[in-house]
N, C-alpha and C. Protein backbone atom coordinates (compact mmCIF):
# COMPACT_ATOMS: atom_id res chain seq x y z
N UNK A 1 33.90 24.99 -51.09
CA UNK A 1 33.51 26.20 -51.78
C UNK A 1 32.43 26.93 -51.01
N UNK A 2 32.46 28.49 -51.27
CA UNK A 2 31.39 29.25 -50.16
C UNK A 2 30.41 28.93 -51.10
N UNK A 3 29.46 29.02 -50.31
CA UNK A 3 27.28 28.70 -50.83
C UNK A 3 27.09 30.06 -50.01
N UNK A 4 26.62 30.43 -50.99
CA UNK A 4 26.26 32.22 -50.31
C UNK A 4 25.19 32.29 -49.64
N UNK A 5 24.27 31.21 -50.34
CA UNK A 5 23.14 31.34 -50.09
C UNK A 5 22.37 30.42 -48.81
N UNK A 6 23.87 29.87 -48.70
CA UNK A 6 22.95 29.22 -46.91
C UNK A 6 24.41 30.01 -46.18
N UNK A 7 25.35 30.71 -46.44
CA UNK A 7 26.37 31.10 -45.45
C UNK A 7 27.34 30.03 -45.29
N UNK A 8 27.74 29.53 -46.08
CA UNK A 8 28.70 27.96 -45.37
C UNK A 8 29.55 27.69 -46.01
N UNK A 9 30.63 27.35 -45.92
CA UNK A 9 31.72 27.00 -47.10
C UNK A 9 31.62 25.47 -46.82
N UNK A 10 31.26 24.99 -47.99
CA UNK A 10 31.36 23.42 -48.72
C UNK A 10 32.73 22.80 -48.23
N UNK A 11 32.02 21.17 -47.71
CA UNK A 11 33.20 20.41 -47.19
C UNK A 11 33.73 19.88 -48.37
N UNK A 12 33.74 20.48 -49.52
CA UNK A 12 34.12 19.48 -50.82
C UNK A 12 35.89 20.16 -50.50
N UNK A 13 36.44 19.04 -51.42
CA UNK A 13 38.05 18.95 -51.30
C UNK A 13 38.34 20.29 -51.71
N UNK A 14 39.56 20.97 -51.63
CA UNK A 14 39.99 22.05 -51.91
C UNK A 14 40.66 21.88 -53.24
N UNK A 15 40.80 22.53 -53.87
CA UNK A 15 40.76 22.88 -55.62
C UNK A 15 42.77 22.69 -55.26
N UNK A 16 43.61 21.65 -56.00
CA UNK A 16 45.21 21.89 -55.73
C UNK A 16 45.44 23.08 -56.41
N UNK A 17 46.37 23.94 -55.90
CA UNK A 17 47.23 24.84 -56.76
C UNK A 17 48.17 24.46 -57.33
N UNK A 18 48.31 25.20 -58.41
CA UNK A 18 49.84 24.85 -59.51
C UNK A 18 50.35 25.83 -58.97
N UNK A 19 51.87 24.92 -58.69
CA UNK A 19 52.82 26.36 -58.37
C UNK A 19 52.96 27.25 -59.65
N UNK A 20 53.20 26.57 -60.87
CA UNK A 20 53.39 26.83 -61.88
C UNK A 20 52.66 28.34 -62.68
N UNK A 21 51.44 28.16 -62.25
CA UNK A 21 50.19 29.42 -62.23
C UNK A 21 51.04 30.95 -62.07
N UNK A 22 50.48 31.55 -63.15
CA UNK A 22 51.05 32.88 -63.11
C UNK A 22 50.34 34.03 -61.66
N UNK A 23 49.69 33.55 -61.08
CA UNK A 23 48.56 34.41 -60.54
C UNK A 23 49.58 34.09 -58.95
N UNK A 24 49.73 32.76 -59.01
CA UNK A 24 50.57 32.63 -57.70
C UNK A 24 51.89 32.57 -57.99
N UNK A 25 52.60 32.42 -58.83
CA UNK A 25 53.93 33.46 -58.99
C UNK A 25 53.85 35.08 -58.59
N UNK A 26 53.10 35.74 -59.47
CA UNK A 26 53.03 36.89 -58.83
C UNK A 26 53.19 36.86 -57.32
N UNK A 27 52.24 36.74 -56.54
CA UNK A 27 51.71 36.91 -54.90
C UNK A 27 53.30 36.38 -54.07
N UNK A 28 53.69 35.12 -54.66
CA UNK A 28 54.95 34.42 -53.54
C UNK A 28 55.70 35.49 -54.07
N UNK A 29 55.73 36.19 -55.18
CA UNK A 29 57.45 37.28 -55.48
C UNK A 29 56.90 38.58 -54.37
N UNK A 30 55.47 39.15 -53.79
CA UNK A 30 55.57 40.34 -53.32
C UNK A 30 56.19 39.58 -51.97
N UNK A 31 56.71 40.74 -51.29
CA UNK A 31 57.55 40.87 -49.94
C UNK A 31 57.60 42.25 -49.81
N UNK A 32 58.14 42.38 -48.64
CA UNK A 32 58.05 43.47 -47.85
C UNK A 32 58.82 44.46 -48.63
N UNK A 33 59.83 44.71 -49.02
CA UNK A 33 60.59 45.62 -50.05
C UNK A 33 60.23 46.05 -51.17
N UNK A 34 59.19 44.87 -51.96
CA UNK A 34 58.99 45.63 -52.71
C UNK A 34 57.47 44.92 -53.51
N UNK A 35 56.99 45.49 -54.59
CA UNK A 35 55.86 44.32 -54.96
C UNK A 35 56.57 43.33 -55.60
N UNK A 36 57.41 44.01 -56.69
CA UNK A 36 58.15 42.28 -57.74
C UNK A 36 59.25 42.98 -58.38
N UNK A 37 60.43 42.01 -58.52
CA UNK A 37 61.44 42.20 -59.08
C UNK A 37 61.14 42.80 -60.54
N UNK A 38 62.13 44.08 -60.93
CA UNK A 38 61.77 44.54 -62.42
C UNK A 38 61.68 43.76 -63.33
N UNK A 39 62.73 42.30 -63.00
CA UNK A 39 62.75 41.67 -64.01
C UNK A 39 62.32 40.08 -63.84
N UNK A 40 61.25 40.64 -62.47
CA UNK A 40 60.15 39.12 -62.75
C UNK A 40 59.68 38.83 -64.12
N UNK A 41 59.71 37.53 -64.78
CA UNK A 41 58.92 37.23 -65.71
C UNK A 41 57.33 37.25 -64.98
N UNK A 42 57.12 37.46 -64.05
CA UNK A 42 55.48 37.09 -63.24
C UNK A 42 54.37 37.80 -64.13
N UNK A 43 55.10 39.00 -64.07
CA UNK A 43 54.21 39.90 -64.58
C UNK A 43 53.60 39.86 -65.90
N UNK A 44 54.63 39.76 -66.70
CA UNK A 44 54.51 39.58 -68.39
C UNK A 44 53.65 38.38 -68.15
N UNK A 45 53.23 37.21 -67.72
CA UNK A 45 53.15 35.94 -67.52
C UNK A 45 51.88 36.22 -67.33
N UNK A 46 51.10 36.86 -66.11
CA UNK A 46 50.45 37.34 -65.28
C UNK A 46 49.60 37.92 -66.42
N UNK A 47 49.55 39.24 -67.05
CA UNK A 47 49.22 40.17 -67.52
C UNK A 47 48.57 38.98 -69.14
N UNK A 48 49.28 38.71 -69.57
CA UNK A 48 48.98 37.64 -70.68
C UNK A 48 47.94 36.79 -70.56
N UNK A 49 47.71 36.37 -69.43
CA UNK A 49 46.62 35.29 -68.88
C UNK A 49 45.66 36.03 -68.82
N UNK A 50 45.91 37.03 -67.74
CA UNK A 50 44.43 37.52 -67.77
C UNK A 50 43.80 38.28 -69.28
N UNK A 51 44.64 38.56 -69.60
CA UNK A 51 44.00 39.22 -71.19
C UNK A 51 43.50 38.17 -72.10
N UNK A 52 43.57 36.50 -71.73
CA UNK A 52 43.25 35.79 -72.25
C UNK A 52 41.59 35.29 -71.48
N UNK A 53 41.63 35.40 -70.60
CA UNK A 53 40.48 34.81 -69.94
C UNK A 53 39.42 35.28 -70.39
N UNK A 54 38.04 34.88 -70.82
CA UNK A 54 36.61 35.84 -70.87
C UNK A 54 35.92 36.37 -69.78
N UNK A 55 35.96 37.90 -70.64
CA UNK A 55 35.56 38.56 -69.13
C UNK A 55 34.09 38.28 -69.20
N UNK A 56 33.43 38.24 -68.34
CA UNK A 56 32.09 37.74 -67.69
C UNK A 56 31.41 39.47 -67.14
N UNK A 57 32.03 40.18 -66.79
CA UNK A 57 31.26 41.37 -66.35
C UNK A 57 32.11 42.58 -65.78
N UNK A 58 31.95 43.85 -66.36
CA UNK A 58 32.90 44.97 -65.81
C UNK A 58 31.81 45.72 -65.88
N UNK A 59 32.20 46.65 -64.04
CA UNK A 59 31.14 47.87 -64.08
C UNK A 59 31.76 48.36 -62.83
N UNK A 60 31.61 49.83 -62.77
CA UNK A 60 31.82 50.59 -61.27
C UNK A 60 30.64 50.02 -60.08
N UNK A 61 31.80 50.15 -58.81
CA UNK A 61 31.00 49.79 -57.58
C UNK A 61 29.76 51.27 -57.25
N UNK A 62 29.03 50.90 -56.38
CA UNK A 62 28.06 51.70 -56.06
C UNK A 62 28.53 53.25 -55.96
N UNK A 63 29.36 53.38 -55.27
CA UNK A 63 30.01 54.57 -55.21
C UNK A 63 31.24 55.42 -56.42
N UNK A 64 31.09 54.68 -56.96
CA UNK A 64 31.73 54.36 -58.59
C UNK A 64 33.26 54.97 -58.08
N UNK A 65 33.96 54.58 -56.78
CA UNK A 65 35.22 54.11 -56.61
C UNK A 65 36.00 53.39 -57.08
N UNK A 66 35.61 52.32 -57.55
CA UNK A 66 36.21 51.36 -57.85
C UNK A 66 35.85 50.25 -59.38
N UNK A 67 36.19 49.63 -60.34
CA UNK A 67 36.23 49.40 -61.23
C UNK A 67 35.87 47.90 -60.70
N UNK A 68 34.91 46.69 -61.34
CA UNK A 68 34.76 46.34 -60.15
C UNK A 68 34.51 45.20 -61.89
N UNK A 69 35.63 44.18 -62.26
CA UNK A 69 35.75 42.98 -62.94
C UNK A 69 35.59 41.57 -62.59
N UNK A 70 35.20 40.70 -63.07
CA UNK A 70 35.01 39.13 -63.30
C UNK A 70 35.32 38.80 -64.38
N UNK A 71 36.25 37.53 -64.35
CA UNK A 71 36.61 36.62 -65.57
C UNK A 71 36.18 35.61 -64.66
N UNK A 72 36.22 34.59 -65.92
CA UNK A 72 36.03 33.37 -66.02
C UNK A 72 37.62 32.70 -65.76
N UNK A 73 38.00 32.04 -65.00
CA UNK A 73 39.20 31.27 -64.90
C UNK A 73 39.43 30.17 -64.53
N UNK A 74 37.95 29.40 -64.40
CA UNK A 74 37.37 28.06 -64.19
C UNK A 74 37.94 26.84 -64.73
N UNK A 75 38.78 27.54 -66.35
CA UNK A 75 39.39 26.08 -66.85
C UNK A 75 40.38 26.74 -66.91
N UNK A 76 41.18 27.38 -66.22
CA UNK A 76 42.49 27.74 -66.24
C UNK A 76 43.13 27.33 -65.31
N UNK A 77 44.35 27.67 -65.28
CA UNK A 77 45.55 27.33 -64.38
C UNK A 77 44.86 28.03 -62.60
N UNK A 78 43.85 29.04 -62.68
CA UNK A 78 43.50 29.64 -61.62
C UNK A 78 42.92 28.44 -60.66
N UNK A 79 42.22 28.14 -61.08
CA UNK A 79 41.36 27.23 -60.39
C UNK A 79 39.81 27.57 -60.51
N UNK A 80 38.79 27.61 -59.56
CA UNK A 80 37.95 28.04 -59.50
C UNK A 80 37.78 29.06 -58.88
N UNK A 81 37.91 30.18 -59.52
CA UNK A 81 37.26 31.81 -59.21
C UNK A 81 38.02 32.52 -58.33
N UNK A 82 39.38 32.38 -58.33
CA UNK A 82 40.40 32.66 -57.53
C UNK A 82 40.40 34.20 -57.04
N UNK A 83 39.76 35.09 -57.83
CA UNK A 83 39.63 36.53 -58.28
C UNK A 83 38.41 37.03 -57.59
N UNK A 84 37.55 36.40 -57.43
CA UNK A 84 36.12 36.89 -56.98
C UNK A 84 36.09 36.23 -55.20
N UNK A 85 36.27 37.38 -54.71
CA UNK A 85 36.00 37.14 -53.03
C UNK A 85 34.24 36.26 -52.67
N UNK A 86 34.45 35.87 -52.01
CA UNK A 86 32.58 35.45 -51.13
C UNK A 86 32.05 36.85 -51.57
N UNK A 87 30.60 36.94 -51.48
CA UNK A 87 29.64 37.87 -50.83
C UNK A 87 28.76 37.92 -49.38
N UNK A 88 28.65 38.56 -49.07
CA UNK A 88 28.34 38.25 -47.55
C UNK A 88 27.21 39.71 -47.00
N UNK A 89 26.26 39.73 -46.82
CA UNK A 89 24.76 40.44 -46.18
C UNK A 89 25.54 41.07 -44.95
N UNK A 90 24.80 42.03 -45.07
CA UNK A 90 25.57 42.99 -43.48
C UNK A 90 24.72 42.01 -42.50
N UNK A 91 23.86 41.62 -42.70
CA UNK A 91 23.17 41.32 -40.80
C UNK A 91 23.69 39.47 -40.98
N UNK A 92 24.76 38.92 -41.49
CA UNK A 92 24.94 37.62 -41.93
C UNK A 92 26.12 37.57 -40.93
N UNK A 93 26.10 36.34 -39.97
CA UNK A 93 27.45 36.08 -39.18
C UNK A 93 28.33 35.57 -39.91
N UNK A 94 29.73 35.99 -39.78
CA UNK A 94 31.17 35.13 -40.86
C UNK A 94 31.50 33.80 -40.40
N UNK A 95 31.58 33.30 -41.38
CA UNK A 95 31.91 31.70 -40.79
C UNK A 95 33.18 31.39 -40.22
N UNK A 96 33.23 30.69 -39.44
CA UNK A 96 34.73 30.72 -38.44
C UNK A 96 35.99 30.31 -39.76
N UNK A 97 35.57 30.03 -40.80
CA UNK A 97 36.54 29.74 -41.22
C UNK A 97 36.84 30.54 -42.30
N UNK A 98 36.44 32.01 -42.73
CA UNK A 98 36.13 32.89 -43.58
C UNK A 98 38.15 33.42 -43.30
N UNK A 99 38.90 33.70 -44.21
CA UNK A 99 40.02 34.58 -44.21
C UNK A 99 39.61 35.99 -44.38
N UNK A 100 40.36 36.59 -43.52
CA UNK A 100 40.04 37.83 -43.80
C UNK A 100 41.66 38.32 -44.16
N UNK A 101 41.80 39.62 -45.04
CA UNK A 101 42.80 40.22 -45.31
C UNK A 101 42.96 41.08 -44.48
N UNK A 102 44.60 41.15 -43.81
CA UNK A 102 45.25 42.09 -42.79
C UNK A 102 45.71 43.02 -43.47
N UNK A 103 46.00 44.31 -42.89
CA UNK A 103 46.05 45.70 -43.68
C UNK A 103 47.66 45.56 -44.83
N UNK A 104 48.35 44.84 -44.41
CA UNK A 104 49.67 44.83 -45.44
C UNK A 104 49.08 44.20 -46.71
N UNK A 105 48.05 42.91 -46.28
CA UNK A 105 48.24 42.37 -47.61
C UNK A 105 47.03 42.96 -48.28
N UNK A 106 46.17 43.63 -48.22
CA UNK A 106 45.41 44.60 -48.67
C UNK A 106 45.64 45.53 -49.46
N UNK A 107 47.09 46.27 -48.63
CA UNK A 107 48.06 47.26 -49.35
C UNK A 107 48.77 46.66 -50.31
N UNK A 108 49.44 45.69 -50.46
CA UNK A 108 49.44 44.62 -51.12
C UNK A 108 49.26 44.55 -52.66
N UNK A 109 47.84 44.25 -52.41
CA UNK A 109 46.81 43.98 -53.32
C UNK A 109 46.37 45.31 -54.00
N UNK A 110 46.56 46.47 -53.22
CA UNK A 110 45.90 47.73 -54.08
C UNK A 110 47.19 48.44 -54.49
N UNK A 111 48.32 47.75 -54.41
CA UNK A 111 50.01 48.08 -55.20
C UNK A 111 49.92 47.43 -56.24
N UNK A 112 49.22 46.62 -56.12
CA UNK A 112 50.06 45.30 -57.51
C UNK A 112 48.67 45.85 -58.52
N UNK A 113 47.10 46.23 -58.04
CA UNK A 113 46.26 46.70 -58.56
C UNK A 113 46.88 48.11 -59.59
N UNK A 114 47.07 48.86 -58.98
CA UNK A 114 47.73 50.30 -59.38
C UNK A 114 49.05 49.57 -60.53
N UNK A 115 49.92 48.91 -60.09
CA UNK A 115 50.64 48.59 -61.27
C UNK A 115 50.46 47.94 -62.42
N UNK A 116 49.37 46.70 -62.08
CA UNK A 116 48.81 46.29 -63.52
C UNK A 116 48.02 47.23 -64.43
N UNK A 117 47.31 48.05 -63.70
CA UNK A 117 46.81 49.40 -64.33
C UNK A 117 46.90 50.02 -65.66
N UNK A 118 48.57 50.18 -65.30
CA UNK A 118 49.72 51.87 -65.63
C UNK A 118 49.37 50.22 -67.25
């Protein structure tokens, strides 16, 4: 797990995923054609969970672009905090083992954003 506060991601074991998890159903159905079949159950599945989780904090980003949420999904099927990226200091070096998102799955992510939306 990342420690923000020394920069380091924790050698502790990695949290298993359930395939089963609505959050990663969604993600394995997007592909290149399209975000998700009309008649994925993912979504309905997806959308249900999170309306179940307690939200912990909603507020616009600095530039009030963006809508900027936390839940709690700690005892859920998510795992631990699946939803909430690291934080990271501009003058802070990235740790070699930090993922970064490439521009598709970004686009991605701000498709499937825009559709849970509507």
């Amino acid at each position: 797990l990342y420690r923000e506060e020394l920069n380091l991601t924790s050698p502790a074991a990695p949290l298993p995923l359930r395939p089963e998890a609505s959050w990663l159903q969604f993600q394995l159905g997007i592909s290149r054609d399209g975000l998700y079949p009309r008649s994925s159950p993912a979504v309905t599945r997806l959308l249900r969970d999170m309306r179940e989780f307690p939200t912990i904090s909603a507020d616009y980003s600095q530039d009030e672009k963006a809508l900027l949420g936390a839940c709690d999904c700690s005892q859920s099927e998510c795992g631990a905090h699946p939803l909430l990226p690291p934080r990271q200091k501009r003058e802070e070096e990235t740790p070699e083992d930090f993922f970064y998102f490439v521009d598709f799955q970004r686009h991605n992510a701000e498709i499937a954003a825009f559709h849970l939306d509507r």
